[in-house]
Protein backbone atom coordinates (compact mmCIF):
# COMPACT_ATOMS: atom_id res chain seq x y z
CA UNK A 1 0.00 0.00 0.00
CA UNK A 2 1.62 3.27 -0.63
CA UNK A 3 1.84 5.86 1.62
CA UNK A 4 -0.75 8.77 2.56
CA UNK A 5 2.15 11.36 4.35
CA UNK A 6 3.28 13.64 2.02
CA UNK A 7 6.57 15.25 2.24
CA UNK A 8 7.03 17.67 4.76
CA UNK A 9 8.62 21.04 3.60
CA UNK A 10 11.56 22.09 5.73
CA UNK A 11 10.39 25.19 7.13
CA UNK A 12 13.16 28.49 7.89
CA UNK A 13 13.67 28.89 11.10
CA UNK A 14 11.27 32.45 12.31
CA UNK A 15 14.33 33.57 14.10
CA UNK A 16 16.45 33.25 10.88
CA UNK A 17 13.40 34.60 8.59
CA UNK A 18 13.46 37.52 10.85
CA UNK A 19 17.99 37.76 10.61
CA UNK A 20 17.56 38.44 6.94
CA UNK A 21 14.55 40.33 6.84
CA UNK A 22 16.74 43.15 9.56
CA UNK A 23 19.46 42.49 7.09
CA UNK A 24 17.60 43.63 4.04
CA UNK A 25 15.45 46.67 5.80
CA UNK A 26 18.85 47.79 6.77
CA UNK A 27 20.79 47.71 3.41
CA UNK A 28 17.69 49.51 2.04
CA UNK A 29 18.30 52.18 4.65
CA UNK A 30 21.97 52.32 3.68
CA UNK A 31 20.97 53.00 0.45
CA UNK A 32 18.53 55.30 0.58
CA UNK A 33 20.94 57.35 2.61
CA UNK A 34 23.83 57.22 0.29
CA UNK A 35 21.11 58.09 -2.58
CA UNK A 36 20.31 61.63 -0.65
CA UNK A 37 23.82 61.70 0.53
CA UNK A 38 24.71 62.22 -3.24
CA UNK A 39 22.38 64.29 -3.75
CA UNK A 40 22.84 66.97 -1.23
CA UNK A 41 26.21 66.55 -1.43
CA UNK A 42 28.21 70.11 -2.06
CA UNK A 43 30.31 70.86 -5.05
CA UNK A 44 33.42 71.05 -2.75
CA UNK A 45 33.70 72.14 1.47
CA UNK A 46 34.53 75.74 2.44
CA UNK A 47 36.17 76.31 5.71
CA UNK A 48 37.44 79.56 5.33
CA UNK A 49 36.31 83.22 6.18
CA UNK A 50 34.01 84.33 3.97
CA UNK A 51 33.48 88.26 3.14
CA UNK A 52 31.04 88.55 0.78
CA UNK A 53 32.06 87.82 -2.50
CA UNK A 54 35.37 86.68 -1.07
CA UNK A 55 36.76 83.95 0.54
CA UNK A 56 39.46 83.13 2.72
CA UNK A 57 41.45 85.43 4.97
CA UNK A 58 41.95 89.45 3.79
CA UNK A 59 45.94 88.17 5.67
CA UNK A 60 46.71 85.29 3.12
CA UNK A 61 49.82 86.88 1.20
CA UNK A 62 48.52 85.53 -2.58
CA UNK A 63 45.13 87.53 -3.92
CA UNK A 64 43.25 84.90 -6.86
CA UNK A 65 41.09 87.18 -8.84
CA UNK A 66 38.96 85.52 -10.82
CA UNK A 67 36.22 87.11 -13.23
CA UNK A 68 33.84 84.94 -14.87
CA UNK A 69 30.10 83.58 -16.20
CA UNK A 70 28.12 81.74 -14.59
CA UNK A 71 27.14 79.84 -17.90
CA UNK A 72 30.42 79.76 -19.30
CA UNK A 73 31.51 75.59 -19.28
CA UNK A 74 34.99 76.56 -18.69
CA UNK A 75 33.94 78.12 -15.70
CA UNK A 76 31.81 75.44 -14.72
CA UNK A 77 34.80 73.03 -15.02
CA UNK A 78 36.98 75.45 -13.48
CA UNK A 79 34.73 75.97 -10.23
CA UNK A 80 33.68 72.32 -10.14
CA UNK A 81 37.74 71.28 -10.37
CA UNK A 82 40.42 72.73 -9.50
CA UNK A 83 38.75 75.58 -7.43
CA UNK A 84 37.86 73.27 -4.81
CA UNK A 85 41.10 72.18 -4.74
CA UNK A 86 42.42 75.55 -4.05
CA UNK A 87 39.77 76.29 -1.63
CA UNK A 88 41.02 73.02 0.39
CA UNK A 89 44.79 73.36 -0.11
CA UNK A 90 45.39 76.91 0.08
CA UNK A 91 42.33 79.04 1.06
CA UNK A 92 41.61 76.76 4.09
CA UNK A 93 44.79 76.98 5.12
CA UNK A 94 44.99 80.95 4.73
CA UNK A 95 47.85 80.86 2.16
CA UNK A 96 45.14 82.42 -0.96
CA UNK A 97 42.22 84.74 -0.63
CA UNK A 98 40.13 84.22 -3.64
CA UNK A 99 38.24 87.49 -5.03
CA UNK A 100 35.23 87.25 -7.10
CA UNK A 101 33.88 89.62 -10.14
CA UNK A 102 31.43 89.39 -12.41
CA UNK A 103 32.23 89.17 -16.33
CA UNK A 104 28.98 88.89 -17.44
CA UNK A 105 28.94 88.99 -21.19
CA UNK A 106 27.69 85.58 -22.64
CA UNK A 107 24.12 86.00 -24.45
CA UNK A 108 24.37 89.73 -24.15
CA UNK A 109 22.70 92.69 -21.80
CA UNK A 110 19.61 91.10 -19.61
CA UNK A 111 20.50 87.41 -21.02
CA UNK A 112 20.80 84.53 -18.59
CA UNK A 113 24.51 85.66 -17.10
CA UNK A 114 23.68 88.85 -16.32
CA UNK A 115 20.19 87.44 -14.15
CA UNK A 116 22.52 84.44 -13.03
CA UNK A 117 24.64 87.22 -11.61
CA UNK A 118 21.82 89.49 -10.35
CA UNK A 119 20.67 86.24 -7.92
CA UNK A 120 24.35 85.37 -7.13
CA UNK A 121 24.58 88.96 -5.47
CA UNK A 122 21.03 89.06 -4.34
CA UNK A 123 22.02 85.76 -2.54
CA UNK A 124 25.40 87.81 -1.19
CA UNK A 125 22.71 90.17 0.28
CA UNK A 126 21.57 87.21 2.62
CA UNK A 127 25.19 85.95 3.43
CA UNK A 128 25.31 82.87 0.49
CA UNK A 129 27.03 83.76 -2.17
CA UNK A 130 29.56 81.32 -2.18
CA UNK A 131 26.45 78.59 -1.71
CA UNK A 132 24.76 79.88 -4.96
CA UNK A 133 28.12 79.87 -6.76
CA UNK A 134 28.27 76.60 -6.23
CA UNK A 135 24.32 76.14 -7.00
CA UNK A 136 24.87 77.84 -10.25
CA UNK A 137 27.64 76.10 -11.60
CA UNK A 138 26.00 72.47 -10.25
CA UNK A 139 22.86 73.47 -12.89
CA UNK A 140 24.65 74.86 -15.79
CA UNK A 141 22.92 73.91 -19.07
CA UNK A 142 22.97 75.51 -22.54
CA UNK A 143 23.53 79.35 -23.50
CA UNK A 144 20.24 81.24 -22.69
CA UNK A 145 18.48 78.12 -23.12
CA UNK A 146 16.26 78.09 -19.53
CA UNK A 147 18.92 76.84 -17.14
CA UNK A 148 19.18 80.34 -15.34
CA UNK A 149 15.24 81.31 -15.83
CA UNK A 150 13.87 83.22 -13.63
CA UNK A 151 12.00 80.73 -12.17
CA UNK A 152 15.08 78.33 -11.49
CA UNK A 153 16.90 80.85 -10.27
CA UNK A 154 13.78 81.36 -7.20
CA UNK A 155 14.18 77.60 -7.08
CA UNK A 156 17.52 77.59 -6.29
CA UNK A 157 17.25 80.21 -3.68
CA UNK A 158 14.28 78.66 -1.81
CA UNK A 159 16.85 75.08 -1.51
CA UNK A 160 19.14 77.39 0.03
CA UNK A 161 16.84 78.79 2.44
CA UNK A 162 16.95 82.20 1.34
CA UNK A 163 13.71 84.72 2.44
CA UNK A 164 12.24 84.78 -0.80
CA UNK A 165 10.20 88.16 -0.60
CA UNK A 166 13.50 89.63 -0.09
CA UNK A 167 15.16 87.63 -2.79
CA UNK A 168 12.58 88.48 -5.44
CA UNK A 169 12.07 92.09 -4.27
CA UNK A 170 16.22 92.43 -5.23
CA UNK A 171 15.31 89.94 -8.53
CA UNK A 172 12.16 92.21 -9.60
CA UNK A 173 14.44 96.08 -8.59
CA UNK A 174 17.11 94.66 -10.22
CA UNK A 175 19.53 96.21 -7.71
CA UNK A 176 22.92 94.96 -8.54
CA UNK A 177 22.60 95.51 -11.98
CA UNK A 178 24.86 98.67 -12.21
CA UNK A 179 27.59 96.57 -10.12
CA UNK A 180 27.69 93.12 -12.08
CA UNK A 181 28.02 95.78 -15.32
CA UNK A 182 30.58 97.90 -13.59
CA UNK A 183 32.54 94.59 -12.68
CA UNK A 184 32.17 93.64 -16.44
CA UNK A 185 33.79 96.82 -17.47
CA UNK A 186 36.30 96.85 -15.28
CA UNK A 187 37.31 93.31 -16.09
CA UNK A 188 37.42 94.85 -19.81
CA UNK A 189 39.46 97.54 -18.92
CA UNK A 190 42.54 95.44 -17.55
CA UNK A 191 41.89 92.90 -20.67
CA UNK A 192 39.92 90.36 -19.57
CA UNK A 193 38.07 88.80 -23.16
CA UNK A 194 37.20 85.16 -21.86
CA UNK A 195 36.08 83.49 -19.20
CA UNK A 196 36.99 82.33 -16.65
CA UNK A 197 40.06 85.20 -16.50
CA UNK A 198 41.99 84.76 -12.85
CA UNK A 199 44.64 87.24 -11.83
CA UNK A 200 47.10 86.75 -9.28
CA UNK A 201 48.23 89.44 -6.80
CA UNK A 202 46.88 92.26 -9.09
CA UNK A 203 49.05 91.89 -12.23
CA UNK A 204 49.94 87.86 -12.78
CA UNK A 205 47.21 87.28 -15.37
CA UNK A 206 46.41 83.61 -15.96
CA UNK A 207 43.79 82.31 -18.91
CA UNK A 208 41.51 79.06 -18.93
CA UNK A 209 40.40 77.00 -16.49
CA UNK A 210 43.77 75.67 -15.45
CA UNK A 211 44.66 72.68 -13.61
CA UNK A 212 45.57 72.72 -9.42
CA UNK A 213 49.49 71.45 -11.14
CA UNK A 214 49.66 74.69 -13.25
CA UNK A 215 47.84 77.23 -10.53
CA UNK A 216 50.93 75.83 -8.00
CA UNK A 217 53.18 76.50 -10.53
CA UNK A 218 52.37 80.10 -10.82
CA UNK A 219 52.19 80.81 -6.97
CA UNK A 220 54.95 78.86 -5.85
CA UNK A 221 57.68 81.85 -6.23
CA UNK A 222 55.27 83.79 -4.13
CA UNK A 223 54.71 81.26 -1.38
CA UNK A 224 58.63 81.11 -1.20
């Protein structure tokens, strides 16, 4: 006669079901984390004194100049690269004070760069410029093609935490327009023609977005 009993299943053990199911809920977490980790994460740290539209200490004996677009891609690559390795070689270590100015010029009067610049300062205002510098060159996208709208540019400030009424009051008054034009003409006047432009204690002018090996090279008399 055959048999009635059918196989019994071997059944996990609850208190090894439960093991992996902690394992798993955990590696999701870990994930998730490192997800919005990334994508928070800043374009490079600052740790120096910052004054406005400059950074590091007014003491450090070499002055970086640098004038330049916020939609210009060298000056995207330049402020995404070897920037932030200045900032954490030499600026946090108060050897270089880097000096910003506007050179405002791609896509012409009221394009994209000049409004790009217009928030950058109206963000100064509320004590983060150097947070939308970063922002800006994080979202660069084509020439006058929507990147910098005005609408993104709100957007931007409202992740940053900026009082918007006072943001968009400065946006709508324009009120640093006269300034990012001045800085424009002033960056003509001592023959600045591309972006980004960088000049080093007042009178070493250096072209292109140049690499941390070739900015040493250039400073390394003065540091002597």
């Amino acid at each position: 006669m055959k048999s009635t009993k059918r196989p019994v299943k071997k059944q996990t053990s609850p208190s090894v079901s439960a093991v992996w199911w902690i394992i798993g809920l955990i590696a999701v977490i870990v994930a998730v984390g490192l997800i919005a980790l990334t994508g928070t994460q800043k374009v490079g740290s600052i740790n120096a004194e910052q004054f406005g539209t400059t950074l590091g200490s007014p003491d450090a004996p070499i002055k970086l100049e640098e004038y330049a677009d916020f939609q210009c891609p060298a000056c995207g690559v330049f402020a995404r690269g070897t920037l932030r390795q200045i900032i954490d070689k030499y600026v946090n270590t108060n050897k270089v004070q880097i000096i910003f100015h506007h050179f405002a010029f791609v896509g012409g009067a009221n394009g994209e760069s000049e409004r790009a610049a217009e928030a950058s300062e109206c963000a100064n205002d509320q004590g983060k410029f150097w947070e939308f510098y970063d922002t800006l060159y994080a979202n660069q996208g084509g020439e006058n093609t929507g990147a910098f709208s005005d609408a993104n540019l709100a957007k931007f400030a409202q992740q940053l935490g900026l009082d918007m009424t006072k943001f968009n009051t400065c946006m709508t008054d324009r009120t640093h327009i006269a300034k990012i034009r001045a800085d424009t003409q002033n960056g003509s006047l001592r023959g600045v023609n591309s972006t980004p432009t960088l000049f080093i204690n007042k009178d070493q002018k250096v072209l292109g977005a140049i690499s941390l090996a070739q900015f040493e090279v250039q400073i390394g008399p003065l540091l002597k």
